[in-house]
C-alpha atoms as a PDB file:
ATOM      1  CA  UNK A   1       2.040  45.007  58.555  1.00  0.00           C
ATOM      2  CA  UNK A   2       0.618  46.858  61.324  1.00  0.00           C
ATOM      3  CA  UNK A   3      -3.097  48.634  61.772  1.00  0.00           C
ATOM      4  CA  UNK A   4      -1.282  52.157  60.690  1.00  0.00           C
ATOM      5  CA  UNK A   5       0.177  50.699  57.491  1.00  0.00           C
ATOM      6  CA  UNK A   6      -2.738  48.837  56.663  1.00  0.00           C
ATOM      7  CA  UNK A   7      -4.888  51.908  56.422  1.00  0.00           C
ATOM      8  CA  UNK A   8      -2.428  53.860  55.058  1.00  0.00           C
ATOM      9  CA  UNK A   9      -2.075  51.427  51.831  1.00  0.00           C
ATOM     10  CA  UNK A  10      -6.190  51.399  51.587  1.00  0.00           C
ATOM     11  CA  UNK A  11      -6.227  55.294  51.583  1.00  0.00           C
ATOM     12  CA  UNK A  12      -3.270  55.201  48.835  1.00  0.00           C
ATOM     13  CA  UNK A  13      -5.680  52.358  46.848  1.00  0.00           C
ATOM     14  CA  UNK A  14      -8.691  54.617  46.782  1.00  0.00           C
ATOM     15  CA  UNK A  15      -6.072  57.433  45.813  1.00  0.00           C
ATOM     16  CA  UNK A  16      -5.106  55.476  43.126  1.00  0.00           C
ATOM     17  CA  UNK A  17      -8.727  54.345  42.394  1.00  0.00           C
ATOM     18  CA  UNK A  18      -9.863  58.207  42.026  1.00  0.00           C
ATOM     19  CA  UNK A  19      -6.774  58.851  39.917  1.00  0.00           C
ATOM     20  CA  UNK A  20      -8.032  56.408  37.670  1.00  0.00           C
ATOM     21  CA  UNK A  21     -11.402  57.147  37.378  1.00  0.00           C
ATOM     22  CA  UNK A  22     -10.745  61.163  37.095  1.00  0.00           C
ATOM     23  CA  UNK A  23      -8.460  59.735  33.949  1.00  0.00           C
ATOM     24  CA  UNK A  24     -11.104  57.707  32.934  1.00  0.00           C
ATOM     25  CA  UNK A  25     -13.446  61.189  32.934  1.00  0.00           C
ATOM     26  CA  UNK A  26     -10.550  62.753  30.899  1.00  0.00           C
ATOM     27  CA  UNK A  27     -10.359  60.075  28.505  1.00  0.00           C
ATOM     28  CA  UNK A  28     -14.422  59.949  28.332  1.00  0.00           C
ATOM     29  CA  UNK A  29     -14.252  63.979  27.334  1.00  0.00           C
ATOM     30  CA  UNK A  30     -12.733  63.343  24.236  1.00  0.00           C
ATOM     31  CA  UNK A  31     -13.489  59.358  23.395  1.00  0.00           C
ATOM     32  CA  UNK A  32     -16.985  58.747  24.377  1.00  0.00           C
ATOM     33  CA  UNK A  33     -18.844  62.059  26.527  1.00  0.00           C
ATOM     34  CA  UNK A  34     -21.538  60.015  27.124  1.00  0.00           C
ATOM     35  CA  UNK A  35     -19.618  58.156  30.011  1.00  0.00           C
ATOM     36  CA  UNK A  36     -17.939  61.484  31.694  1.00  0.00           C
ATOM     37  CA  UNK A  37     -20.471  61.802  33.953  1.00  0.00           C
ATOM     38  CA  UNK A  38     -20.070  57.176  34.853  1.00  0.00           C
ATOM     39  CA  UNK A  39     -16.411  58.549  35.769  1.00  0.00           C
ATOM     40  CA  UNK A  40     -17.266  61.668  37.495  1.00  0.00           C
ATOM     41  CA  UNK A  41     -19.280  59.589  40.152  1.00  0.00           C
ATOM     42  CA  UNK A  42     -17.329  56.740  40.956  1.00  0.00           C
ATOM     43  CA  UNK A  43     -14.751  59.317  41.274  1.00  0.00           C
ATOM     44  CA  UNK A  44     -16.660  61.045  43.846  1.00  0.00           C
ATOM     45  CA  UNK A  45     -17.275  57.469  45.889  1.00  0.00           C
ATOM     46  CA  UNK A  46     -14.113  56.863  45.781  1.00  0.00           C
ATOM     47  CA  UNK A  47     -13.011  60.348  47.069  1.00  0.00           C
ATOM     48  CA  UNK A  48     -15.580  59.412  50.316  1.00  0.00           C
ATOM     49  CA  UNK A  49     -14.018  56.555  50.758  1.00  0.00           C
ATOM     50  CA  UNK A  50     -10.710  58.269  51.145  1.00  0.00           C
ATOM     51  CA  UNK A  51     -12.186  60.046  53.616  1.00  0.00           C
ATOM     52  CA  UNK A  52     -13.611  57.688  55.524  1.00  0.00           C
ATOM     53  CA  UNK A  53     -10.508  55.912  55.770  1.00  0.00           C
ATOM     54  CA  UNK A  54      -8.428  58.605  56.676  1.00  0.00           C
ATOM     55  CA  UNK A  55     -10.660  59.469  59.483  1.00  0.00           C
ATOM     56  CA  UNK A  56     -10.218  55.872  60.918  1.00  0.00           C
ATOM     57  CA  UNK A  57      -6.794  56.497  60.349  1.00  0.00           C
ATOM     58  CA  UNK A  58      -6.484  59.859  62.340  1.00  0.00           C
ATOM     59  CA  UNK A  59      -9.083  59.146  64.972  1.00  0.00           C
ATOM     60  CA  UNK A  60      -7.359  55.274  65.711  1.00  0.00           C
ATOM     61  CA  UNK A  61     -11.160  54.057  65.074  1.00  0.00           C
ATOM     62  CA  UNK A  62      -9.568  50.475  64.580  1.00  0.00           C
ATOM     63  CA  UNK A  63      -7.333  50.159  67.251  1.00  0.00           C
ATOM     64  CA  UNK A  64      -8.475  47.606  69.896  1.00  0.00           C
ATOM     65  CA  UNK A  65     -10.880  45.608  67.322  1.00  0.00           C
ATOM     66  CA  UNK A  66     -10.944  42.217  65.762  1.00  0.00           C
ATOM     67  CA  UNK A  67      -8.684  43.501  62.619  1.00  0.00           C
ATOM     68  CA  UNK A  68      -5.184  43.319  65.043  1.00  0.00           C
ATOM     69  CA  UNK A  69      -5.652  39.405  64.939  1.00  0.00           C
ATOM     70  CA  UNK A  70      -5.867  39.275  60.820  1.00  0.00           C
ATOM     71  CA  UNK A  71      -3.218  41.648  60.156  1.00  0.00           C
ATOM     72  CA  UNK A  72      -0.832  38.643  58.566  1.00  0.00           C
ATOM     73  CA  UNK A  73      -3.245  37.436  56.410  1.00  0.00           C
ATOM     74  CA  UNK A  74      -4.916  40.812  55.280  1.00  0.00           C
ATOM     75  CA  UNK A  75      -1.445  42.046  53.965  1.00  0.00           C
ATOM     76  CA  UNK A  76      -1.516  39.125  51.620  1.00  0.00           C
ATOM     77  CA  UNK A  77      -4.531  40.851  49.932  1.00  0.00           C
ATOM     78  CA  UNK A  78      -4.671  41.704  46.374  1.00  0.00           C
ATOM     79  CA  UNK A  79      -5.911  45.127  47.015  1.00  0.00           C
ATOM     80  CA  UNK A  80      -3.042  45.571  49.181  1.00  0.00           C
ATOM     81  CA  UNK A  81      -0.596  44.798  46.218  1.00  0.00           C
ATOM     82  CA  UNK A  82      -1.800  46.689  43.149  1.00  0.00           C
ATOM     83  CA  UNK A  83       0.638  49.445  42.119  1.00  0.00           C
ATOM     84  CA  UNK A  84       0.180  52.483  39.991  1.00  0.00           C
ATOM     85  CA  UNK A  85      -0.905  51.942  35.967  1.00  0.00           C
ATOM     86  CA  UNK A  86      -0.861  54.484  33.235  1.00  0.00           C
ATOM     87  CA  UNK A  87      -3.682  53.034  30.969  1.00  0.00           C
ATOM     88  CA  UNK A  88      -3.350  54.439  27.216  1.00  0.00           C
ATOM     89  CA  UNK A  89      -7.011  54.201  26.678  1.00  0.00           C
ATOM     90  CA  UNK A  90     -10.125  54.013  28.074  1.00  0.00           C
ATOM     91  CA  UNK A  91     -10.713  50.465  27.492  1.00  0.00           C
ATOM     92  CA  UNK A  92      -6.897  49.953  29.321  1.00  0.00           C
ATOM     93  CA  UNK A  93      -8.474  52.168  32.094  1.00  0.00           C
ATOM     94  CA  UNK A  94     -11.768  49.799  32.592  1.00  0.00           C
ATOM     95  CA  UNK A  95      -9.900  46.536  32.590  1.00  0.00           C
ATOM     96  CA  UNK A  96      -7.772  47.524  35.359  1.00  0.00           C
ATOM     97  CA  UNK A  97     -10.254  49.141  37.543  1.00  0.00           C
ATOM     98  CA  UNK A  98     -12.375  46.410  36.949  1.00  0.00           C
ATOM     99  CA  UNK A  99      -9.762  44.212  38.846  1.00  0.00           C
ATOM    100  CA  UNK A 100      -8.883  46.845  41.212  1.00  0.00           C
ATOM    101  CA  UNK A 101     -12.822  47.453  42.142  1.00  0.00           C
ATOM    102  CA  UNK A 102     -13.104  43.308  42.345  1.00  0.00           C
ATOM    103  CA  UNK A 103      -9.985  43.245  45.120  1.00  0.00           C
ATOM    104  CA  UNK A 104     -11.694  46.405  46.741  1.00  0.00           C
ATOM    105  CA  UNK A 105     -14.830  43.923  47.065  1.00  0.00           C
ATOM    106  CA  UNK A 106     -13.571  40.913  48.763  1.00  0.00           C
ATOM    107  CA  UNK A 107     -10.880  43.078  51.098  1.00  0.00           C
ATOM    108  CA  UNK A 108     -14.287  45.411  52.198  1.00  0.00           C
ATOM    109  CA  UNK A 109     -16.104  41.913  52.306  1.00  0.00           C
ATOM    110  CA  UNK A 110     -13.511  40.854  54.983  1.00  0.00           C
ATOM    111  CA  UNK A 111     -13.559  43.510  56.688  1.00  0.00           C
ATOM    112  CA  UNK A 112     -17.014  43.731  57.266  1.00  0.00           C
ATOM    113  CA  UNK A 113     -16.704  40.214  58.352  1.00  0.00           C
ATOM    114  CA  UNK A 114     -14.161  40.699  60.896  1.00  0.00           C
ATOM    115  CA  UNK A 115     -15.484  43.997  62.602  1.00  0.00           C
ATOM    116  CA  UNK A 116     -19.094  44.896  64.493  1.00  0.00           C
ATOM    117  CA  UNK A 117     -21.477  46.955  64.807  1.00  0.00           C
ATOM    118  CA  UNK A 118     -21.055  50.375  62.813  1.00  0.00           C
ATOM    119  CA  UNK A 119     -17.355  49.434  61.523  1.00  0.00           C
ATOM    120  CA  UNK A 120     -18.681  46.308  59.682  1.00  0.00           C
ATOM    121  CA  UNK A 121     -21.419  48.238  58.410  1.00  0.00           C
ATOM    122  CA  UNK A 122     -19.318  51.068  57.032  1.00  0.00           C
ATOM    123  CA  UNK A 123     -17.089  48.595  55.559  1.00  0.00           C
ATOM    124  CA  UNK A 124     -20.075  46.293  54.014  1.00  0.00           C
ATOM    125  CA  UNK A 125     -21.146  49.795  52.368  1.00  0.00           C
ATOM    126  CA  UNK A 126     -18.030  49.942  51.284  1.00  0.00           C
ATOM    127  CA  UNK A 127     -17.900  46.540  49.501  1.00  0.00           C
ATOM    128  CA  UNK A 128     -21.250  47.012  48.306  1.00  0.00           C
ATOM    129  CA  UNK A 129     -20.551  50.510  46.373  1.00  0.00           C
ATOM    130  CA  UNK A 130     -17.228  48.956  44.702  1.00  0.00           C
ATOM    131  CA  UNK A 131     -19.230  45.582  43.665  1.00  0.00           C
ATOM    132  CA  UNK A 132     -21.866  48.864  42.103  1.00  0.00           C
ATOM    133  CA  UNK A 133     -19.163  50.425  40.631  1.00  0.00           C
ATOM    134  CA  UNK A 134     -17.376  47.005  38.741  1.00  0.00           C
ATOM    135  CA  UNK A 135     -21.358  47.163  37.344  1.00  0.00           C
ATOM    136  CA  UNK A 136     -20.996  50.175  36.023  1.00  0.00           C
ATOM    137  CA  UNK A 137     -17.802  49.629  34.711  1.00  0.00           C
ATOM    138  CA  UNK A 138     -18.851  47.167  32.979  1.00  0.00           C
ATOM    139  CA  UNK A 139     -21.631  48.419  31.077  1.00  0.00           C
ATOM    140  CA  UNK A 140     -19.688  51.351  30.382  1.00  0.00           C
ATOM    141  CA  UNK A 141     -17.091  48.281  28.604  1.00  0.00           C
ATOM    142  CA  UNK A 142     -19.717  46.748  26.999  1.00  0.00           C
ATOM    143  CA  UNK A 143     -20.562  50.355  24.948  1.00  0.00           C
ATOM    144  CA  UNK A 144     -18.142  50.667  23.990  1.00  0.00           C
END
């Protein structure tokens, strides 16, 4: 796996990640409208980090860093791995973001770890809204 195919897999796992979550506001609308607006948000941060991403991706922000030397092991990842699910209900839909947000975590974690300066912080940011978002999650499991 190279630096290129690394980020594009994390932009296509916060894809995915939005995908869910905009289900996950769909499902909410008609099962339980007092967690539409739980979706709607994490939907949003999940959006940004999309973003983010895809502006390290077009503007080669991690070319030259630390991350070149952990390529091998960071495409053994979880994160990296997870492939598209069609929940057929909400509780479906938590379970598996739950896991999805906990592999976000650790991968962030890492690469927060490996980088300086601004790039770990953005990443630690990262790690720290998807560990805030498995919280959510799971209050939003535990109502229902």
């Amino acid at each position: 796996m190279n630096l290129r195919e690394l980020l594009e897999r994390l932009i296509w796992q916060e894809n995915e990640l939005y995908n869910l979550y905009k289900l996950g506001e769909t499902f909410a609308t008609y099962e339980r409208p007092e967690f539409v607006e739980t979706f709607r948000l994490i939907a949003e941060e999940e959006l940004r980090h999309r973003k983010t991403l895809e502006g390290m991706l077009s503007g080669g922000t991690l070319k030259g860093t630390a991350v070149i030397d952990y390529l091998d092991s960071l495409s053994l990842e979880p994160m990296l791995s997870d492939e598209r699910v069609e929940p057929e209900s909400l509780e479906e839909l938590i379970l598996e973001a739950l896991i999805r947000e906990k592999h976000a975590y650790e991968l962030y974690t890492k690469l927060s770890e490996i980088l300086k300066d601004s790039l770990s912080q953005i990443f630690r940011m990262m790690a720290s809204e998807e560990l805030k978002h498995a919280y959510r999650l799971r209050l939003v499991y535990e109502g229902l």
